[in-house]
PDB file of N, CA and C in Angstrom:
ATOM      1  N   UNK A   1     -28.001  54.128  30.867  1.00  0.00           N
ATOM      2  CA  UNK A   1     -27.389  53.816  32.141  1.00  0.00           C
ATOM      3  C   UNK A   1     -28.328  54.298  33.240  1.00  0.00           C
ATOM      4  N   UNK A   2     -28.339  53.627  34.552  1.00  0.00           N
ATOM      5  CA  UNK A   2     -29.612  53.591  35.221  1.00  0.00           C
ATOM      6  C   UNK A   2     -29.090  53.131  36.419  1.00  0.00           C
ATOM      7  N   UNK A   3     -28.218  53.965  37.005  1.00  0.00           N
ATOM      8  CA  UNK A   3     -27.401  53.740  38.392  1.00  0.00           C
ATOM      9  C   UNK A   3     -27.758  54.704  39.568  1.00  0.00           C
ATOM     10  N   UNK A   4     -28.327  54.413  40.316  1.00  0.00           N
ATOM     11  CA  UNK A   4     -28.884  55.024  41.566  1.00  0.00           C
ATOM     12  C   UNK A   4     -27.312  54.162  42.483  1.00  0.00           C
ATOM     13  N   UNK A   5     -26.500  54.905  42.773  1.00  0.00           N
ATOM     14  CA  UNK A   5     -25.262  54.487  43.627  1.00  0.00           C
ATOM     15  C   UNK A   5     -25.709  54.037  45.217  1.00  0.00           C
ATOM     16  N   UNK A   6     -27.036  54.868  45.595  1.00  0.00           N
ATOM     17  CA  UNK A   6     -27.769  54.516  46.856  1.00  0.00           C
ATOM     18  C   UNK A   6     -28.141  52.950  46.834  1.00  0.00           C
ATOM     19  N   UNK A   7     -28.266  52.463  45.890  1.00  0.00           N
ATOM     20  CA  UNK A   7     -28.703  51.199  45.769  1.00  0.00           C
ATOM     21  C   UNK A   7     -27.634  50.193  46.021  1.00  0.00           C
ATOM     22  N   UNK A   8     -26.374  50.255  45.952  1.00  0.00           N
ATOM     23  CA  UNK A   8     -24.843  49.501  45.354  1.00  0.00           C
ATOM     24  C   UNK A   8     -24.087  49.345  46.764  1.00  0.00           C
ATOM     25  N   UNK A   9     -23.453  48.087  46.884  1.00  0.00           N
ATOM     26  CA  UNK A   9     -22.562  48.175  48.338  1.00  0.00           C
ATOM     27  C   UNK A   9     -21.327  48.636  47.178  1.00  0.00           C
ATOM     28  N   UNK A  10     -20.446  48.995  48.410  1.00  0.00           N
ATOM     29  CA  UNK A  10     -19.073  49.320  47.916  1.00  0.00           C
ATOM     30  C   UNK A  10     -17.816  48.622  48.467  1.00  0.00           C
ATOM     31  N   UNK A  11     -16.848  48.565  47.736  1.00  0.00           N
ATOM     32  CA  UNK A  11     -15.851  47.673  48.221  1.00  0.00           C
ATOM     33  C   UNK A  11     -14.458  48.545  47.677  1.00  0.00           C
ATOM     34  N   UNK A  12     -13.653  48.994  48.506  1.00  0.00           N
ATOM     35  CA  UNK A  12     -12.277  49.200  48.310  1.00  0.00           C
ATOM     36  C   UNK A  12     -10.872  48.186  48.496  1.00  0.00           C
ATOM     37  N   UNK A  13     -10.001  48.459  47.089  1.00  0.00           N
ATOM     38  CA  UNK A  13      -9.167  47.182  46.981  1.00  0.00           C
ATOM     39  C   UNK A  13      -7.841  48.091  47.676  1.00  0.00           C
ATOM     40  N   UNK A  14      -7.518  47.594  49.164  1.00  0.00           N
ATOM     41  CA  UNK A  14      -6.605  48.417  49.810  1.00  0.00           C
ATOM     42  C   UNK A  14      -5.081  48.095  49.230  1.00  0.00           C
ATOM     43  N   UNK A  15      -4.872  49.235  49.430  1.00  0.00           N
ATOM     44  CA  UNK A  15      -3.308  49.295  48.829  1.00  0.00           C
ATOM     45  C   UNK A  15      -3.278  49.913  47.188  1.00  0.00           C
ATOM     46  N   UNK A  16      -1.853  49.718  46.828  1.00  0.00           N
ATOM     47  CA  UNK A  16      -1.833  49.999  45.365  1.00  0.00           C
ATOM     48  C   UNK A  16      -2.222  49.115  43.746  1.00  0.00           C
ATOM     49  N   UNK A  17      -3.148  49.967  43.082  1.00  0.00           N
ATOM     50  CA  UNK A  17      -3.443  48.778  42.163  1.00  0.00           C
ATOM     51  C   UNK A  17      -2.675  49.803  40.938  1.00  0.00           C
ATOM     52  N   UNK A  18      -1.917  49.347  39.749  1.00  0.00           N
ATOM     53  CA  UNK A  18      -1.947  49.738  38.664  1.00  0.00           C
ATOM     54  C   UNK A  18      -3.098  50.274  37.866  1.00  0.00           C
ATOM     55  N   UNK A  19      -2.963  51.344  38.092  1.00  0.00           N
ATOM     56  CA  UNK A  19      -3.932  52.298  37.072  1.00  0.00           C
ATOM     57  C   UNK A  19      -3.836  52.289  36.091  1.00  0.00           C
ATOM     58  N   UNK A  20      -3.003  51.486  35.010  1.00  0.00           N
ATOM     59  CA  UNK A  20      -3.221  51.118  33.620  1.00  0.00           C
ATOM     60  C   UNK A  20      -3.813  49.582  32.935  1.00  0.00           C
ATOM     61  N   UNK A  21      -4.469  49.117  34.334  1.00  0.00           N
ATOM     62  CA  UNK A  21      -5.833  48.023  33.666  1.00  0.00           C
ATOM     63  C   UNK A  21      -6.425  48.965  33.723  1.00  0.00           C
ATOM     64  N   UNK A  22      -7.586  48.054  32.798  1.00  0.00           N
ATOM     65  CA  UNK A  22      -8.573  48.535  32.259  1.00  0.00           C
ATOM     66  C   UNK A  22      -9.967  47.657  33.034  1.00  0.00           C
ATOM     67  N   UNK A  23     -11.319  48.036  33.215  1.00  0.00           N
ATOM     68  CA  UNK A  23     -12.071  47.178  33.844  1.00  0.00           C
ATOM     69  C   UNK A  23     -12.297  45.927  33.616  1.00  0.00           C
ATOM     70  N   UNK A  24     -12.042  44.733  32.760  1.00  0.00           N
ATOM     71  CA  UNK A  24     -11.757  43.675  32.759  1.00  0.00           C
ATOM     72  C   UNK A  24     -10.368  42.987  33.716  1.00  0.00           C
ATOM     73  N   UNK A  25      -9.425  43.529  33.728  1.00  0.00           N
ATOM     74  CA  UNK A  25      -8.304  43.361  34.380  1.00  0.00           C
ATOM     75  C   UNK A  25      -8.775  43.540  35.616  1.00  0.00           C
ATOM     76  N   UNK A  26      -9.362  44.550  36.175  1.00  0.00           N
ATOM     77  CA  UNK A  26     -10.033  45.240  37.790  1.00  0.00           C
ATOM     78  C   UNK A  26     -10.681  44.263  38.455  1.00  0.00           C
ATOM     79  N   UNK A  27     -11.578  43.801  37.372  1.00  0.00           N
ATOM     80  CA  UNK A  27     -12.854  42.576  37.809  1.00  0.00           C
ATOM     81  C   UNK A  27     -12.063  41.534  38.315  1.00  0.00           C
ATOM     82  N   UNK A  28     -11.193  41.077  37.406  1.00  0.00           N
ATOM     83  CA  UNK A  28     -10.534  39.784  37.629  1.00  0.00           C
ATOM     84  C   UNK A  28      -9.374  39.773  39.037  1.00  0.00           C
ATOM     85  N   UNK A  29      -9.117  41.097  39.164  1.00  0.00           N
ATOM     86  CA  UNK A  29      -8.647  41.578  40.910  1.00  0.00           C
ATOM     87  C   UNK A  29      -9.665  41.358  41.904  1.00  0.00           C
ATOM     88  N   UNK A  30     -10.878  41.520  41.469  1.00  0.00           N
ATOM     89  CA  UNK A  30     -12.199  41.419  42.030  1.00  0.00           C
ATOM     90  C   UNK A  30     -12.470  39.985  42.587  1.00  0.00           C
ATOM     91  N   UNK A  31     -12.140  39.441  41.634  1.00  0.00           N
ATOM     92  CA  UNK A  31     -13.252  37.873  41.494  1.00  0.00           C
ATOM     93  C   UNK A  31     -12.087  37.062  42.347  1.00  0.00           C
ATOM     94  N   UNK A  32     -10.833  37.457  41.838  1.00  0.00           N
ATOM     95  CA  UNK A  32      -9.535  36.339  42.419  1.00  0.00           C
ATOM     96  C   UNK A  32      -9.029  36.774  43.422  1.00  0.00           C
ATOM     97  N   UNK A  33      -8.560  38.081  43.930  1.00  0.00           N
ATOM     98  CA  UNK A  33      -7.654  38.579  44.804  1.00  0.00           C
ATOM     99  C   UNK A  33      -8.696  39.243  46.398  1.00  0.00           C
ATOM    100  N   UNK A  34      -9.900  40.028  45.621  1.00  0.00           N
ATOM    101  CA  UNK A  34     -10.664  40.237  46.666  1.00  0.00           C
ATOM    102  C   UNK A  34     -11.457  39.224  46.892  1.00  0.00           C
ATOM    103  N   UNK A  35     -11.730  38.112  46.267  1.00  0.00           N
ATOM    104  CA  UNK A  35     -12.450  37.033  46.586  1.00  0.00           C
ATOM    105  C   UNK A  35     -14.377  37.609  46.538  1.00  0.00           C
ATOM    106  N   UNK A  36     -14.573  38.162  45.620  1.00  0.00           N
ATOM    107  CA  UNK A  36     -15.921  38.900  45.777  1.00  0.00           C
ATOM    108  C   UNK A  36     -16.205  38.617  44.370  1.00  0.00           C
ATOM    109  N   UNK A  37     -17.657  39.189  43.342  1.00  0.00           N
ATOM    110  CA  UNK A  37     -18.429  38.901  42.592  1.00  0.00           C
ATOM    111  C   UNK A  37     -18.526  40.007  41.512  1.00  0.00           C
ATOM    112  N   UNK A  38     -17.858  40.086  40.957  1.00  0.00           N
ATOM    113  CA  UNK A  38     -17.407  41.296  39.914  1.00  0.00           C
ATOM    114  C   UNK A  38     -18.680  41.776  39.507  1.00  0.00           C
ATOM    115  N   UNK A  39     -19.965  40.869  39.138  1.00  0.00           N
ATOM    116  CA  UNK A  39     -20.819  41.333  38.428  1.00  0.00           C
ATOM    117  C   UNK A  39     -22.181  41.703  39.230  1.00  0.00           C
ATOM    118  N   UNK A  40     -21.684  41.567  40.719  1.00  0.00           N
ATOM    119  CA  UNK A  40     -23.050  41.932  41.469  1.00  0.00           C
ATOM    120  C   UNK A  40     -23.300  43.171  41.216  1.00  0.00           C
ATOM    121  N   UNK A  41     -24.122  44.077  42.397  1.00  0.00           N
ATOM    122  CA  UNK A  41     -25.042  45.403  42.549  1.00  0.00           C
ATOM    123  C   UNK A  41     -23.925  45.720  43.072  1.00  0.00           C
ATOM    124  N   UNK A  42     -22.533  46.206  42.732  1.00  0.00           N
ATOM    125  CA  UNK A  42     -21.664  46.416  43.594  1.00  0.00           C
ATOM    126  C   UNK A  42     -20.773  47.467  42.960  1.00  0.00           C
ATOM    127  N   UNK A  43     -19.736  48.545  43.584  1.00  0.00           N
ATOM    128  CA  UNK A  43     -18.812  49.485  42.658  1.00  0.00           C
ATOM    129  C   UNK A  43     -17.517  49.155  43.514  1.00  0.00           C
ATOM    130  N   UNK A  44     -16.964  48.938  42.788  1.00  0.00           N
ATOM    131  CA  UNK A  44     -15.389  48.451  43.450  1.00  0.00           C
ATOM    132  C   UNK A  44     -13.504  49.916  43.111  1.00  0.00           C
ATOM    133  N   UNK A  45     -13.703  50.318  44.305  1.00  0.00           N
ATOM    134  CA  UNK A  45     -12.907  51.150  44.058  1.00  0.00           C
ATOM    135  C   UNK A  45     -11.050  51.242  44.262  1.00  0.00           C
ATOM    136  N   UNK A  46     -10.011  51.278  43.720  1.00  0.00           N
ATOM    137  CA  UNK A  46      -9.098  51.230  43.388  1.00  0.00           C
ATOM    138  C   UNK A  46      -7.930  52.214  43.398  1.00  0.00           C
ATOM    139  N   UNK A  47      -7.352  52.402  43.670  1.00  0.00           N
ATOM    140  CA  UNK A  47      -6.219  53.438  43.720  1.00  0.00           C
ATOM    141  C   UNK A  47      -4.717  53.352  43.190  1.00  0.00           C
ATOM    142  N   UNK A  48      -4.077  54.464  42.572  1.00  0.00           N
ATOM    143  CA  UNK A  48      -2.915  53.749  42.115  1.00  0.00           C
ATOM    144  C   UNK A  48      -1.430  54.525  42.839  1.00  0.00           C
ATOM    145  N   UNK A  49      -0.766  53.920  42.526  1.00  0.00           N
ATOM    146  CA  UNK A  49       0.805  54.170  43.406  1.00  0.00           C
ATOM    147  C   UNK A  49       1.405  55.530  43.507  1.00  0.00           C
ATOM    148  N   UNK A  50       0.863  56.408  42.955  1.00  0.00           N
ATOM    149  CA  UNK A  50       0.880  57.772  43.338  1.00  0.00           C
ATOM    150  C   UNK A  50       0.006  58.456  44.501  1.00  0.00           C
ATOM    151  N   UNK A  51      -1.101  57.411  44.245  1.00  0.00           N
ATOM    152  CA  UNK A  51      -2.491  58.105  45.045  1.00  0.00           C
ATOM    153  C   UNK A  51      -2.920  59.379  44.867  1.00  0.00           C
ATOM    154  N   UNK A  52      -2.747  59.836  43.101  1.00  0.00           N
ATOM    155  CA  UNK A  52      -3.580  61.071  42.668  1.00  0.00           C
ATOM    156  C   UNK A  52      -4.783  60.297  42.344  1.00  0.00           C
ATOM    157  N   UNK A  53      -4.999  58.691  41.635  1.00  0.00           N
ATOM    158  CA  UNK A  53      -5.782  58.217  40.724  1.00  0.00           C
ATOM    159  C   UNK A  53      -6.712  57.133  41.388  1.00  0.00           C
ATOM    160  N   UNK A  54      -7.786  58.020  41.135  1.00  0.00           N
ATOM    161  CA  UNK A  54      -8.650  56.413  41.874  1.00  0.00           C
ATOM    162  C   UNK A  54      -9.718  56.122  40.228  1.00  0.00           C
ATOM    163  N   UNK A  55      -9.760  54.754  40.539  1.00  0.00           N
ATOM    164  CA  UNK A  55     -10.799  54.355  39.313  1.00  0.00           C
ATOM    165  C   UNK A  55     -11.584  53.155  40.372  1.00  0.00           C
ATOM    166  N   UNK A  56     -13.285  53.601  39.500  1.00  0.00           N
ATOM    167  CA  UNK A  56     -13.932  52.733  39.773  1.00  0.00           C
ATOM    168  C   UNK A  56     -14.598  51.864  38.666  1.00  0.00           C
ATOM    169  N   UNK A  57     -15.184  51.047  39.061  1.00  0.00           N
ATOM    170  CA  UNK A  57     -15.701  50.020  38.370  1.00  0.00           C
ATOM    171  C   UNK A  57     -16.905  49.587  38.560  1.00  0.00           C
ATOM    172  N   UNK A  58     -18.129  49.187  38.289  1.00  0.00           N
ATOM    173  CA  UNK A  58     -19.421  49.165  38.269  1.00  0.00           C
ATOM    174  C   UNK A  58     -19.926  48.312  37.197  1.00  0.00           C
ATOM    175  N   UNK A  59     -20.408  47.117  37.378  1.00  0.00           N
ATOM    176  CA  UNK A  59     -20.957  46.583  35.983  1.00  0.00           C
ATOM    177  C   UNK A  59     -22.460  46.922  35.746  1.00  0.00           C
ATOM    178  N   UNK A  60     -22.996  47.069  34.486  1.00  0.00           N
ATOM    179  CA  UNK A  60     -24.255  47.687  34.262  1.00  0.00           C
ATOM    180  C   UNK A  60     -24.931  46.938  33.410  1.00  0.00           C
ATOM    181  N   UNK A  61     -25.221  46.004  33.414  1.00  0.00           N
ATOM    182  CA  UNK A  61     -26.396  44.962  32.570  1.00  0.00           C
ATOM    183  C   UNK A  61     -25.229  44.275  31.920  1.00  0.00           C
ATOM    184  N   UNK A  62     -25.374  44.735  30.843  1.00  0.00           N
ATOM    185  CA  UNK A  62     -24.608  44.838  29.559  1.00  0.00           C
ATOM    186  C   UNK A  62     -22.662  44.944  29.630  1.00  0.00           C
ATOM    187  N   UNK A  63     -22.788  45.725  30.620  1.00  0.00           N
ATOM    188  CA  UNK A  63     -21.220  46.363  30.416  1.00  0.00           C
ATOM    189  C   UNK A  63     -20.912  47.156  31.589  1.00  0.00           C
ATOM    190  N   UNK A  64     -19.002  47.645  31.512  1.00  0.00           N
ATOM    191  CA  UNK A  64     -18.064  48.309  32.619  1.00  0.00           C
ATOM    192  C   UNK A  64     -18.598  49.480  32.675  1.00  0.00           C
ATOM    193  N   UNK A  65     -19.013  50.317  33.591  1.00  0.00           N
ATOM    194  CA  UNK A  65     -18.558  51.434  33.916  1.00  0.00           C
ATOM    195  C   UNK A  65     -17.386  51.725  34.826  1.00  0.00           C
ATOM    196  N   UNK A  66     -16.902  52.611  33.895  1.00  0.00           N
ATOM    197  CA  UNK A  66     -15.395  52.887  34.741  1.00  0.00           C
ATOM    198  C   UNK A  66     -15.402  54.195  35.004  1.00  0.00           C
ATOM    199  N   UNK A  67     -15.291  54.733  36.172  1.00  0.00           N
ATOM    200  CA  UNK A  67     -15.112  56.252  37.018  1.00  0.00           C
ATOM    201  C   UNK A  67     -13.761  56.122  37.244  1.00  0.00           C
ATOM    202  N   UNK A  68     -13.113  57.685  36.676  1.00  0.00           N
ATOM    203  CA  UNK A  68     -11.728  57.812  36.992  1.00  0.00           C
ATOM    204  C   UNK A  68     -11.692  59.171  37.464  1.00  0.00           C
ATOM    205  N   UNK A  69     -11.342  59.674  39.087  1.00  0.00           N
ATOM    206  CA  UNK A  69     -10.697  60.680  39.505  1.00  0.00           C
ATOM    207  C   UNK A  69      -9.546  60.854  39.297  1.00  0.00           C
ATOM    208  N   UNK A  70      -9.003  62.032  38.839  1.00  0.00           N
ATOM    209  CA  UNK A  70      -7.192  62.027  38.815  1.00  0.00           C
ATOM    210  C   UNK A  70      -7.339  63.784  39.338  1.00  0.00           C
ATOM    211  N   UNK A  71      -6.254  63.546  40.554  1.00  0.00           N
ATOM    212  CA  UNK A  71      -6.117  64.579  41.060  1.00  0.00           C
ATOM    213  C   UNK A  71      -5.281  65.532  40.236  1.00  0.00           C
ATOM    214  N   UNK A  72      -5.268  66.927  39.976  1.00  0.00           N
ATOM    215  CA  UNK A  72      -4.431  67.849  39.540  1.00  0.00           C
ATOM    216  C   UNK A  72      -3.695  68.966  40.638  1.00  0.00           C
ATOM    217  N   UNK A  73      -3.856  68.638  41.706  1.00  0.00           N
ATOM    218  CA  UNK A  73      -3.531  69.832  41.927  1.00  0.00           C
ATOM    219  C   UNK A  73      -2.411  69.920  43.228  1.00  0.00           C
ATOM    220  N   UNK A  74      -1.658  68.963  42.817  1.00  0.00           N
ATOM    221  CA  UNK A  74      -0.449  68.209  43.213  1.00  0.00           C
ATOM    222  C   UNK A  74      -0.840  67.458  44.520  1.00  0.00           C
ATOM    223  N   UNK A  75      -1.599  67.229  45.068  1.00  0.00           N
ATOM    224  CA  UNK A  75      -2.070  66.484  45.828  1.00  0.00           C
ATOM    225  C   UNK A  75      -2.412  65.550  46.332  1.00  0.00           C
ATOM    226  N   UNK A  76      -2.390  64.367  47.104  1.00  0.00           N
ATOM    227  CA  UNK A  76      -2.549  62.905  46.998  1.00  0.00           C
ATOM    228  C   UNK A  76      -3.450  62.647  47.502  1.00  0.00           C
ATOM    229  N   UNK A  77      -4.383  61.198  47.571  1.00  0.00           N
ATOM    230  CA  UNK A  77      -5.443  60.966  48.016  1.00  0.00           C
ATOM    231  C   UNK A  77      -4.676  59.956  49.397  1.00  0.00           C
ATOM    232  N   UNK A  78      -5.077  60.204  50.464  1.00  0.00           N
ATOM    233  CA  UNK A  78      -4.875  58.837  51.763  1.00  0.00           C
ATOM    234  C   UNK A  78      -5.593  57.694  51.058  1.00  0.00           C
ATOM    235  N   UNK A  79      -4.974  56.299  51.445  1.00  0.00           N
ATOM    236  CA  UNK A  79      -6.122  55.335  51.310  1.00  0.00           C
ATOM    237  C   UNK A  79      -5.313  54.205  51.367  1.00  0.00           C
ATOM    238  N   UNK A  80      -6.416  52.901  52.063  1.00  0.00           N
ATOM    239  CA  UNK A  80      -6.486  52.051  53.144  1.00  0.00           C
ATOM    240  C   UNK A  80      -5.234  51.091  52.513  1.00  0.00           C
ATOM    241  N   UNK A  81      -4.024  50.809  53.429  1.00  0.00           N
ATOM    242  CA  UNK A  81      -3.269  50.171  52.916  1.00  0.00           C
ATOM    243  C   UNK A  81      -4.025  48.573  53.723  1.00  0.00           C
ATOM    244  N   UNK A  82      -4.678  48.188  54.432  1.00  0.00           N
ATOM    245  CA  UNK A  82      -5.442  47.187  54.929  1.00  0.00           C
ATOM    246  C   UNK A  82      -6.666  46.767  54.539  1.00  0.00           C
ATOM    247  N   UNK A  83      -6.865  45.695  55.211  1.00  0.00           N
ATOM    248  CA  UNK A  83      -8.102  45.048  54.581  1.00  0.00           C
ATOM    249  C   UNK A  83      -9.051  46.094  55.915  1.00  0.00           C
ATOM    250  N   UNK A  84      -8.543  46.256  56.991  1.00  0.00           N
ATOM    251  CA  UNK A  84      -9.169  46.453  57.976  1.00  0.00           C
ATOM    252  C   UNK A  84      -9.415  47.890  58.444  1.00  0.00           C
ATOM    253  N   UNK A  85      -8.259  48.559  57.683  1.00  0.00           N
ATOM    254  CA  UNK A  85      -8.593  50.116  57.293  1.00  0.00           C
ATOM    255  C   UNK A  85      -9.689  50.398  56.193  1.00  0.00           C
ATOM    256  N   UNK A  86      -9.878  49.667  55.098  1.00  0.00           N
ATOM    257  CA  UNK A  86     -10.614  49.819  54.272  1.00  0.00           C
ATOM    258  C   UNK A  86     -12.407  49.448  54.815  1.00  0.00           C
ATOM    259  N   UNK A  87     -12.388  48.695  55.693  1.00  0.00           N
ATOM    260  CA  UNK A  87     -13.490  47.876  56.407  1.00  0.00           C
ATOM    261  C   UNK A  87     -14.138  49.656  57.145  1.00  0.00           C
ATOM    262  N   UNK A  88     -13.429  50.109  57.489  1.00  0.00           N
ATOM    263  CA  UNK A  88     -13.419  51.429  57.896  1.00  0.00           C
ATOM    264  C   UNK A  88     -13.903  52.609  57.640  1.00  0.00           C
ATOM    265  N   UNK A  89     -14.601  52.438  56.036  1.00  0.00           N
ATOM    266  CA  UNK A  89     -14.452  53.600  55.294  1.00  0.00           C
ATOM    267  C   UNK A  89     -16.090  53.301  55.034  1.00  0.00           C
ATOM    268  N   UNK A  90     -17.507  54.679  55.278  1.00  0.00           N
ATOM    269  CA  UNK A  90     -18.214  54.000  55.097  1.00  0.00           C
ATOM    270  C   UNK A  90     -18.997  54.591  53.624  1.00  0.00           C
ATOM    271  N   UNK A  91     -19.915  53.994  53.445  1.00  0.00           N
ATOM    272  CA  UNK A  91     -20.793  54.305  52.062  1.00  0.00           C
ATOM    273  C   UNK A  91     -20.805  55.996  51.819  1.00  0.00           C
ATOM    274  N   UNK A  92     -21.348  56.430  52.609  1.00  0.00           N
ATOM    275  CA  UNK A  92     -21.647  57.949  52.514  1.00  0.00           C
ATOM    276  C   UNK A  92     -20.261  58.759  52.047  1.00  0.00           C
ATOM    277  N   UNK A  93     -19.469  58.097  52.589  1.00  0.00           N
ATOM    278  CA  UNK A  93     -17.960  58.870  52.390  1.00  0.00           C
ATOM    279  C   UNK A  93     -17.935  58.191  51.193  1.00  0.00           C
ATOM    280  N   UNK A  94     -17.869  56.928  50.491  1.00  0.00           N
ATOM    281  CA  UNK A  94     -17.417  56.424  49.402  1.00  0.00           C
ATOM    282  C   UNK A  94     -17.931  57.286  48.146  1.00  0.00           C
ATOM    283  N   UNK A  95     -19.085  57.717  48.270  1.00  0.00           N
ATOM    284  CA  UNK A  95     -20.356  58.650  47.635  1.00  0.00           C
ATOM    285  C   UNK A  95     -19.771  60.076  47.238  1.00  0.00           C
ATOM    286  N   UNK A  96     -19.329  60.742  48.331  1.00  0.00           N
ATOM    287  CA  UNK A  96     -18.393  61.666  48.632  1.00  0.00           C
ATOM    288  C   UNK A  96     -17.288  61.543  47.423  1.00  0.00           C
ATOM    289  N   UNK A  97     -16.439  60.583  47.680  1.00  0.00           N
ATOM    290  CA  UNK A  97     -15.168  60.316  47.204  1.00  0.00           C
ATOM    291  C   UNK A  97     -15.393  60.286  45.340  1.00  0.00           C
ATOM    292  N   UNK A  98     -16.823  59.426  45.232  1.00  0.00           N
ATOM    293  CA  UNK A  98     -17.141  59.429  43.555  1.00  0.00           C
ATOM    294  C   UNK A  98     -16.991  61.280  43.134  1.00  0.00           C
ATOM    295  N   UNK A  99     -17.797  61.665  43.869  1.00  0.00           N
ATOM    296  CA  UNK A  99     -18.040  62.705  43.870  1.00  0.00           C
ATOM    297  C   UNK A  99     -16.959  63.965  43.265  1.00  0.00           C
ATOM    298  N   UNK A 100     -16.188  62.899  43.791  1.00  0.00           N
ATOM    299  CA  UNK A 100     -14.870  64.667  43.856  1.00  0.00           C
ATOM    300  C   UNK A 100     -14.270  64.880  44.904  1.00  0.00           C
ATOM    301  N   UNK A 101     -15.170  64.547  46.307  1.00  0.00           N
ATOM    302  CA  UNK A 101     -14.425  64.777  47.726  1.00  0.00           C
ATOM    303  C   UNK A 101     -13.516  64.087  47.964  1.00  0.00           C
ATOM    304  N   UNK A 102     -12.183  64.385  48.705  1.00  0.00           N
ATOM    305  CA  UNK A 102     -11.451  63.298  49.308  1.00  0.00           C
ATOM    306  C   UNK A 102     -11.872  63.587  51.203  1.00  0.00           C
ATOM    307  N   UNK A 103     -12.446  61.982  51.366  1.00  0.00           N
ATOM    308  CA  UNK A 103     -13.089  62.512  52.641  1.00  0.00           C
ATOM    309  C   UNK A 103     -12.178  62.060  53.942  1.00  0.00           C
ATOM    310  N   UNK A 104     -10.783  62.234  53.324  1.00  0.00           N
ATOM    311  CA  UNK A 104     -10.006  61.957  54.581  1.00  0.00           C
ATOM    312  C   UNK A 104      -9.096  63.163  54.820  1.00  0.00           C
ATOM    313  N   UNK A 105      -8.839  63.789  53.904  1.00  0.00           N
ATOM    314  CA  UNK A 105      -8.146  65.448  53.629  1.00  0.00           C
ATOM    315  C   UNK A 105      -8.771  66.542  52.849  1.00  0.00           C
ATOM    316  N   UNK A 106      -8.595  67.742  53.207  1.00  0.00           N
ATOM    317  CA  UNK A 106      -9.164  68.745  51.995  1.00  0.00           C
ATOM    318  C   UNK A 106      -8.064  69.131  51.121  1.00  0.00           C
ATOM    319  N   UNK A 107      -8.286  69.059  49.996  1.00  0.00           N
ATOM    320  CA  UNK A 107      -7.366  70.359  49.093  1.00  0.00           C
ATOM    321  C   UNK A 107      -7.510  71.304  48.629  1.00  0.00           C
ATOM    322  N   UNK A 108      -6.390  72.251  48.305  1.00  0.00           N
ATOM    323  CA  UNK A 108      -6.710  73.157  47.521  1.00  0.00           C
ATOM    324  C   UNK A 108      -7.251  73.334  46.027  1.00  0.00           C
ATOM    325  N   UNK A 109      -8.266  74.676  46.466  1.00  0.00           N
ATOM    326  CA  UNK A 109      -9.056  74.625  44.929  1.00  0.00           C
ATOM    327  C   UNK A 109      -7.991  75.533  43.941  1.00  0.00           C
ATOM    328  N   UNK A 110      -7.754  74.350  42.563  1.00  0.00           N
ATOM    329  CA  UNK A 110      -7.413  75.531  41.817  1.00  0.00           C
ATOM    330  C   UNK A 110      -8.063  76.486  40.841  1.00  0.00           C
ATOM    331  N   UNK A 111      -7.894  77.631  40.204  1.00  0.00           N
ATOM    332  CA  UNK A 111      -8.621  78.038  39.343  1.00  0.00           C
ATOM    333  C   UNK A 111      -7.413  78.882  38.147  1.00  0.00           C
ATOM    334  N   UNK A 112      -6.981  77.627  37.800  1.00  0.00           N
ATOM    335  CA  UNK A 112      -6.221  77.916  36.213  1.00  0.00           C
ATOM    336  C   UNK A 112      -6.835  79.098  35.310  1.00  0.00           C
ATOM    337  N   UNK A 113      -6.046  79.563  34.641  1.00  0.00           N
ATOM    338  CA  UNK A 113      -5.992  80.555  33.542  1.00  0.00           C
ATOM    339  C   UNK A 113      -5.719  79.853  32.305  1.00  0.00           C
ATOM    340  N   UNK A 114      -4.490  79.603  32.635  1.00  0.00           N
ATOM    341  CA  UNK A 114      -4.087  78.629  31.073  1.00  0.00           C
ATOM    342  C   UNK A 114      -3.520  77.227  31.557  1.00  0.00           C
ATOM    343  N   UNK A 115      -3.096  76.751  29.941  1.00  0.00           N
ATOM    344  CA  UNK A 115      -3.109  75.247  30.193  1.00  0.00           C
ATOM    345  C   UNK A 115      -1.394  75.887  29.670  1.00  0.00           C
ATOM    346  N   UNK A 116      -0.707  75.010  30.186  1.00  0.00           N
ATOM    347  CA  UNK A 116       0.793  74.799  30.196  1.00  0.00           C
ATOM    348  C   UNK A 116       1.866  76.219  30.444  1.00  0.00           C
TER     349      UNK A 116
END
């Protein structure tokens, strides 16, 4: 895999998408609903009806890459219920957002001991 993200436009699908497709299902949100090119130089990002979960999507020669943030730490992510809020949001922040950042709120860091 051989993804320089500096290279890639980005595109956010505003509003809520079901977080239980899988990147074939995403694309085809891509190609039909956003009216855009599933398989360009492009990462297409997604959010689901909780707004802990964002997944992205990226095609790579061959095949999906799929990036999935899921928030833990009871916290929600903001994000663009518009075409024109999303128009809004720019690369550097999107970069951010792969990242780990949510670049419209901060949260708290946790630092667990145990699990359950």
């Amino acid at each position: 895999m051989d993804i320089n993200l500096e290279d890639y436009d980005f595109y956010i699908k505003p509003g809520v998408t079901d977080m239980r497709k899988g990147s074939p299902s995403l694309a085809y949100i891509v190609q039909n609903e956003m009216r855009l090119e599933p398989f360009s130089k492009s990462v297409f990002l997604f959010c689901g009806g909780t707004r802990r979960t964002i997944k992205a999507i990226v095609w790579d020669r061959n095949g999906w890459v799929e990036i999935i943030k899921r928030l833990e730490c009871g916290s929600s992510f903001r994000w663009p219920n518009t075409e024109e809020e999303a128009l809004q949001v720019e690369i550097p922040d999107l970069l951010l957002l792969l990242k780990g950042y949510d670049v419209w709120r901060r949260f708290p860091v946790l630092n667990p001991r145990y699990v359950g």
